[in-house]
C-alpha atoms as a PDB file:
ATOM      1  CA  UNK A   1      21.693-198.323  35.355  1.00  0.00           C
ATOM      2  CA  UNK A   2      20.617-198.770  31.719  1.00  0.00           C
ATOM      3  CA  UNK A   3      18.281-195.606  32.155  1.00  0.00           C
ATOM      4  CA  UNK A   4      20.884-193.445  33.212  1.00  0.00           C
ATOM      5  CA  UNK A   5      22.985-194.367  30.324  1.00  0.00           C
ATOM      6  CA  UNK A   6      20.364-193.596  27.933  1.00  0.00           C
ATOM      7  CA  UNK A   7      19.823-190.560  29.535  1.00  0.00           C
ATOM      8  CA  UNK A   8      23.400-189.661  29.719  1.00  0.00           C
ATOM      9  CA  UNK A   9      23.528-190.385  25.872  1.00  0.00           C
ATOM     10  CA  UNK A  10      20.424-188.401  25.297  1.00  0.00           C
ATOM     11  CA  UNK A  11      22.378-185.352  26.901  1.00  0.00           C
ATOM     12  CA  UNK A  12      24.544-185.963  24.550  1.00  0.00           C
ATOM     13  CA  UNK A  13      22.449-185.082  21.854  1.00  0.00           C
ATOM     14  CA  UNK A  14      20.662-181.814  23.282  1.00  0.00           C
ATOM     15  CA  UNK A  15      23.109-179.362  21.721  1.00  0.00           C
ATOM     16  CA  UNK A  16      24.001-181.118  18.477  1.00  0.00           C
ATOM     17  CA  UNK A  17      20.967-182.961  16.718  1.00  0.00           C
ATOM     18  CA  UNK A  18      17.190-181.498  17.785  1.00  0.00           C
ATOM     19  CA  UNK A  19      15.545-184.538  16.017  1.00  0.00           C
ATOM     20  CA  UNK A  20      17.707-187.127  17.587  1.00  0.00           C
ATOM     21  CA  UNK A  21      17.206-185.812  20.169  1.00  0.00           C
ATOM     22  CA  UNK A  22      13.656-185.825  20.078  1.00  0.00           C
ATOM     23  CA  UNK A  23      13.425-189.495  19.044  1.00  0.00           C
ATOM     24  CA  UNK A  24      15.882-190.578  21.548  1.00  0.00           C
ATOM     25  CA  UNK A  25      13.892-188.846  23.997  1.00  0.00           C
ATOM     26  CA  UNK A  26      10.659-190.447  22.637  1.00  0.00           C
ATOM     27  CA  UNK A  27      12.346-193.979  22.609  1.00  0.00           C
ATOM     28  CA  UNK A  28      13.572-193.772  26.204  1.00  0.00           C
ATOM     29  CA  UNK A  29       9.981-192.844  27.564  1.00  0.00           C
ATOM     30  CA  UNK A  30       8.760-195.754  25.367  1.00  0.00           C
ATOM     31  CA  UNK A  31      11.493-198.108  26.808  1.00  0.00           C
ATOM     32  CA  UNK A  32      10.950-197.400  30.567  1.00  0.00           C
ATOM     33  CA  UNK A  33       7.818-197.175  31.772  1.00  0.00           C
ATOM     34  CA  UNK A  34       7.505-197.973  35.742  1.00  0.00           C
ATOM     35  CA  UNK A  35       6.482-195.241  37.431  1.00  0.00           C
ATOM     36  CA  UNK A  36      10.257-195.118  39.415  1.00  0.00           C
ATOM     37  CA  UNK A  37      11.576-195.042  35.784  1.00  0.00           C
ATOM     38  CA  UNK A  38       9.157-192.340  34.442  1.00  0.00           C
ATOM     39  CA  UNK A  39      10.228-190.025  37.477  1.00  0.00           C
ATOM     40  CA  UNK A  40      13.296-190.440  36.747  1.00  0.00           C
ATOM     41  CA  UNK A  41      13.247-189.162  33.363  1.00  0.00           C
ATOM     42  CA  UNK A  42      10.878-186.615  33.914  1.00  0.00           C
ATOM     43  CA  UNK A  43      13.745-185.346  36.972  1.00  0.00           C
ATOM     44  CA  UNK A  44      16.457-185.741  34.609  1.00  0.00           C
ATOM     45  CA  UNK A  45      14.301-183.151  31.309  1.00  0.00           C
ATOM     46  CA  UNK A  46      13.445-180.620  34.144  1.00  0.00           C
ATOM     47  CA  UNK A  47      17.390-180.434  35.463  1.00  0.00           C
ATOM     48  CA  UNK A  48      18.475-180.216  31.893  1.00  0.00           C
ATOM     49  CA  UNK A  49      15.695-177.668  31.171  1.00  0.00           C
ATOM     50  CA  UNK A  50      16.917-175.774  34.076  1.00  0.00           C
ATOM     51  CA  UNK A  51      20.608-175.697  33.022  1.00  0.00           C
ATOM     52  CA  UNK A  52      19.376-174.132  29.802  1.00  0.00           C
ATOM     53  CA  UNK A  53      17.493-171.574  30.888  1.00  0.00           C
ATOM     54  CA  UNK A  54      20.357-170.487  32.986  1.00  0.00           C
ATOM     55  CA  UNK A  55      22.707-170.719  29.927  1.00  0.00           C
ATOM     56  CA  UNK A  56      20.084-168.506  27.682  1.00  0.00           C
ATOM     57  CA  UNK A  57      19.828-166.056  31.084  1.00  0.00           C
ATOM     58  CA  UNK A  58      23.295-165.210  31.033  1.00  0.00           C
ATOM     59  CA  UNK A  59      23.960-165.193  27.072  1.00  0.00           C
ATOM     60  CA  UNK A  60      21.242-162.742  26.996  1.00  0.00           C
ATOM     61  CA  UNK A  61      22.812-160.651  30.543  1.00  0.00           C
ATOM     62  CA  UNK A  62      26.194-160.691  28.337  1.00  0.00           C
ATOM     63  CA  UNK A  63      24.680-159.547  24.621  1.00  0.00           C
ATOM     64  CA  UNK A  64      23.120-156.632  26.628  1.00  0.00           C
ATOM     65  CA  UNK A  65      26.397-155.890  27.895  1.00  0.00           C
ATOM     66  CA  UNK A  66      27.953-156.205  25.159  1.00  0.00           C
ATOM     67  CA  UNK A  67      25.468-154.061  22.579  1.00  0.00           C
ATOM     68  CA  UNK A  68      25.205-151.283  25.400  1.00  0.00           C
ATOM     69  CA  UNK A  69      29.113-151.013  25.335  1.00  0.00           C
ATOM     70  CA  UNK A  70      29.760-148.587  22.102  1.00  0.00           C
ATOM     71  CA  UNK A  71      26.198-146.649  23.439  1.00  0.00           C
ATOM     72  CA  UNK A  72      27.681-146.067  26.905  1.00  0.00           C
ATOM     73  CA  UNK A  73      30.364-144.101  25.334  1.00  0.00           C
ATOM     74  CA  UNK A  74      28.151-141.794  23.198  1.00  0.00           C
ATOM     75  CA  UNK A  75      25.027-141.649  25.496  1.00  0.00           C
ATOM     76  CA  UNK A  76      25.023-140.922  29.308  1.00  0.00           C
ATOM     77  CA  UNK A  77      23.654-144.307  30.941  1.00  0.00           C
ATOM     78  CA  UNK A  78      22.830-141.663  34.024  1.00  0.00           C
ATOM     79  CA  UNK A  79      20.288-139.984  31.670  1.00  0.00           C
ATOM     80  CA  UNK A  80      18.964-143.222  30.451  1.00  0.00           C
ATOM     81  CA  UNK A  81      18.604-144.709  34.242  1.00  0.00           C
ATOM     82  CA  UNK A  82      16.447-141.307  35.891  1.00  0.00           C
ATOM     83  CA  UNK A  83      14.636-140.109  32.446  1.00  0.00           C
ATOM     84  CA  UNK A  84      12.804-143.528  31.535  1.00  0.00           C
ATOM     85  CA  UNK A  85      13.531-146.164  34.503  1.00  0.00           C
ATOM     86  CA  UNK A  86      13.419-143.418  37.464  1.00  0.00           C
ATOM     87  CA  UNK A  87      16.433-144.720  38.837  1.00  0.00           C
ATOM     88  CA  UNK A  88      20.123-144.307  39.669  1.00  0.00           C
ATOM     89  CA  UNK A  89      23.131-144.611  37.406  1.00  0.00           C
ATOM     90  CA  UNK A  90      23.908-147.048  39.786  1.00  0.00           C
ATOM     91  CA  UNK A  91      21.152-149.100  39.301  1.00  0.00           C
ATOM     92  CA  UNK A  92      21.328-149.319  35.428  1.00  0.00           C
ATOM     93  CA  UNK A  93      24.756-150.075  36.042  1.00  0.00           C
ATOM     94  CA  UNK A  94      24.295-153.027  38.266  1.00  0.00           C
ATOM     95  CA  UNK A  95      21.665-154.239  35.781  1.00  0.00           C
ATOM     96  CA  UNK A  96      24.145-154.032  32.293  1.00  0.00           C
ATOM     97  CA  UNK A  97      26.463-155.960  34.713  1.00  0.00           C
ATOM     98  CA  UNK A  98      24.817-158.464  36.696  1.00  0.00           C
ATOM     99  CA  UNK A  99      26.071-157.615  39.912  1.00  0.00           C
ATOM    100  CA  UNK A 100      25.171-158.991  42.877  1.00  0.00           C
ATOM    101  CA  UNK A 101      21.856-157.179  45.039  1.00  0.00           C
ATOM    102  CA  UNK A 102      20.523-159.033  48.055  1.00  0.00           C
ATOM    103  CA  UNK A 103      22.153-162.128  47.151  1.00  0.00           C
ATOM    104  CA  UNK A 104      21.164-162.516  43.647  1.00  0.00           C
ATOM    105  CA  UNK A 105      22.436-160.968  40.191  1.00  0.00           C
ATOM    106  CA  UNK A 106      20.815-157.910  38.781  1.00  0.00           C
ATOM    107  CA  UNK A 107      19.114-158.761  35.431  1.00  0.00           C
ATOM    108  CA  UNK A 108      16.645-157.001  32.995  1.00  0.00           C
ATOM    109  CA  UNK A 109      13.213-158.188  32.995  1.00  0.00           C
ATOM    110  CA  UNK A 110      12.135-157.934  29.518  1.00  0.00           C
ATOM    111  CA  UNK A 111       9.578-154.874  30.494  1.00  0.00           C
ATOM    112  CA  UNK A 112      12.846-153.496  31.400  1.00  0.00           C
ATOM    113  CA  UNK A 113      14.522-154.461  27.957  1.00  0.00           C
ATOM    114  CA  UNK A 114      11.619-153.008  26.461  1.00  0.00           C
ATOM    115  CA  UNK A 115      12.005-149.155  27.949  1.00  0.00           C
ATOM    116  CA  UNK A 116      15.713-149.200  27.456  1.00  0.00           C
ATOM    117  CA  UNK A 117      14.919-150.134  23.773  1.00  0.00           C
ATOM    118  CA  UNK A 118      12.637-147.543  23.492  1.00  0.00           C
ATOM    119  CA  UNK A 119      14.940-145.020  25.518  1.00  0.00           C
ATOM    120  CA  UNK A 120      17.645-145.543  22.991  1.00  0.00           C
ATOM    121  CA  UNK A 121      15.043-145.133  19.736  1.00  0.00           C
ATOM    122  CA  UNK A 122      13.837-141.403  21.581  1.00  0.00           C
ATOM    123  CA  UNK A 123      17.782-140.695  22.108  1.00  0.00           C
ATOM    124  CA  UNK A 124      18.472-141.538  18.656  1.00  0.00           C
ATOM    125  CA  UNK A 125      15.575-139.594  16.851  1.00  0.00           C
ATOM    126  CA  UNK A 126      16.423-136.775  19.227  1.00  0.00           C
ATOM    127  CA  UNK A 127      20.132-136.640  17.873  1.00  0.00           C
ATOM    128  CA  UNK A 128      19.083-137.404  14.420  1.00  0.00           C
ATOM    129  CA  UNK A 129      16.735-134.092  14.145  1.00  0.00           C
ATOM    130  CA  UNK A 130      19.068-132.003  16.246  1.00  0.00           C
ATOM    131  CA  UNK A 131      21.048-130.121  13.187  1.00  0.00           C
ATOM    132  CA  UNK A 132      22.995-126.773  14.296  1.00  0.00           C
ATOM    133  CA  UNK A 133      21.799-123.563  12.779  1.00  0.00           C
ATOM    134  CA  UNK A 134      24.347-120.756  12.231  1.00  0.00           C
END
């Protein structure tokens, strides 16, 4: 019971102090050390681990949202989907939006982050050196 309130404490601490953190953490696996105790801990990191990497997954899902908003109105997301991914509007679409497909929300991998970043750099040197000649 004493272990799970130092570990509840120690959760505590994740988002606010990185160096408490750390030493509560390193005082904890000092403190318990049976094996039942040591699994317990270790359980307890790789849930919270988990939870944050599911917190940074959808922050990043919602920035790209977010940053492709103002482009979506200027540039056609259709051209950006066939010209450099070989895909549908729809696809791209699902992707900025993390829509369901097969059970689990569409997200970027960062290959895919990549080519749209480099899609939008080729759009915007393209408009940049288009200038209208009378």
């Amino acid at each position: 019971m004493e272990l799970k309130n130092e570990l509840k404490k120690l959760n505590g601490l994740k988002s606010i102090d990185a160096d408490k953190f750390e030493s509560q953490y390193l005082l904890i696996k000092e403190k318990f050390t049976s094996s039942d105790e040591i699994q317990l801990i270790d359980n307890y990191i790789s849930n919270m681990l988990s939870e944050s990497e599911e917190r940074i997954d959808s922050f990043i899902e919602e920035s790209v949202k977010i940053q492709l908003e103002k482009v979506s109105q200027i540039v056609s997301l259709s051209y950006i989907a066939t010209r450099y991914f070989g895909k549908t509007r729809n696809w791209l679409y699902q992707k900025i939006n993390g829509c369901s497909v097969n059970g689990k929300p569409a997200k970027f991998t960062m290959e895919e982050i990549t080519t749209l970043n480099d899609a939008l750099q080729d759009i915007s040197k393209e408009i940049s050196s288009t200038v209208i000649k009378i």
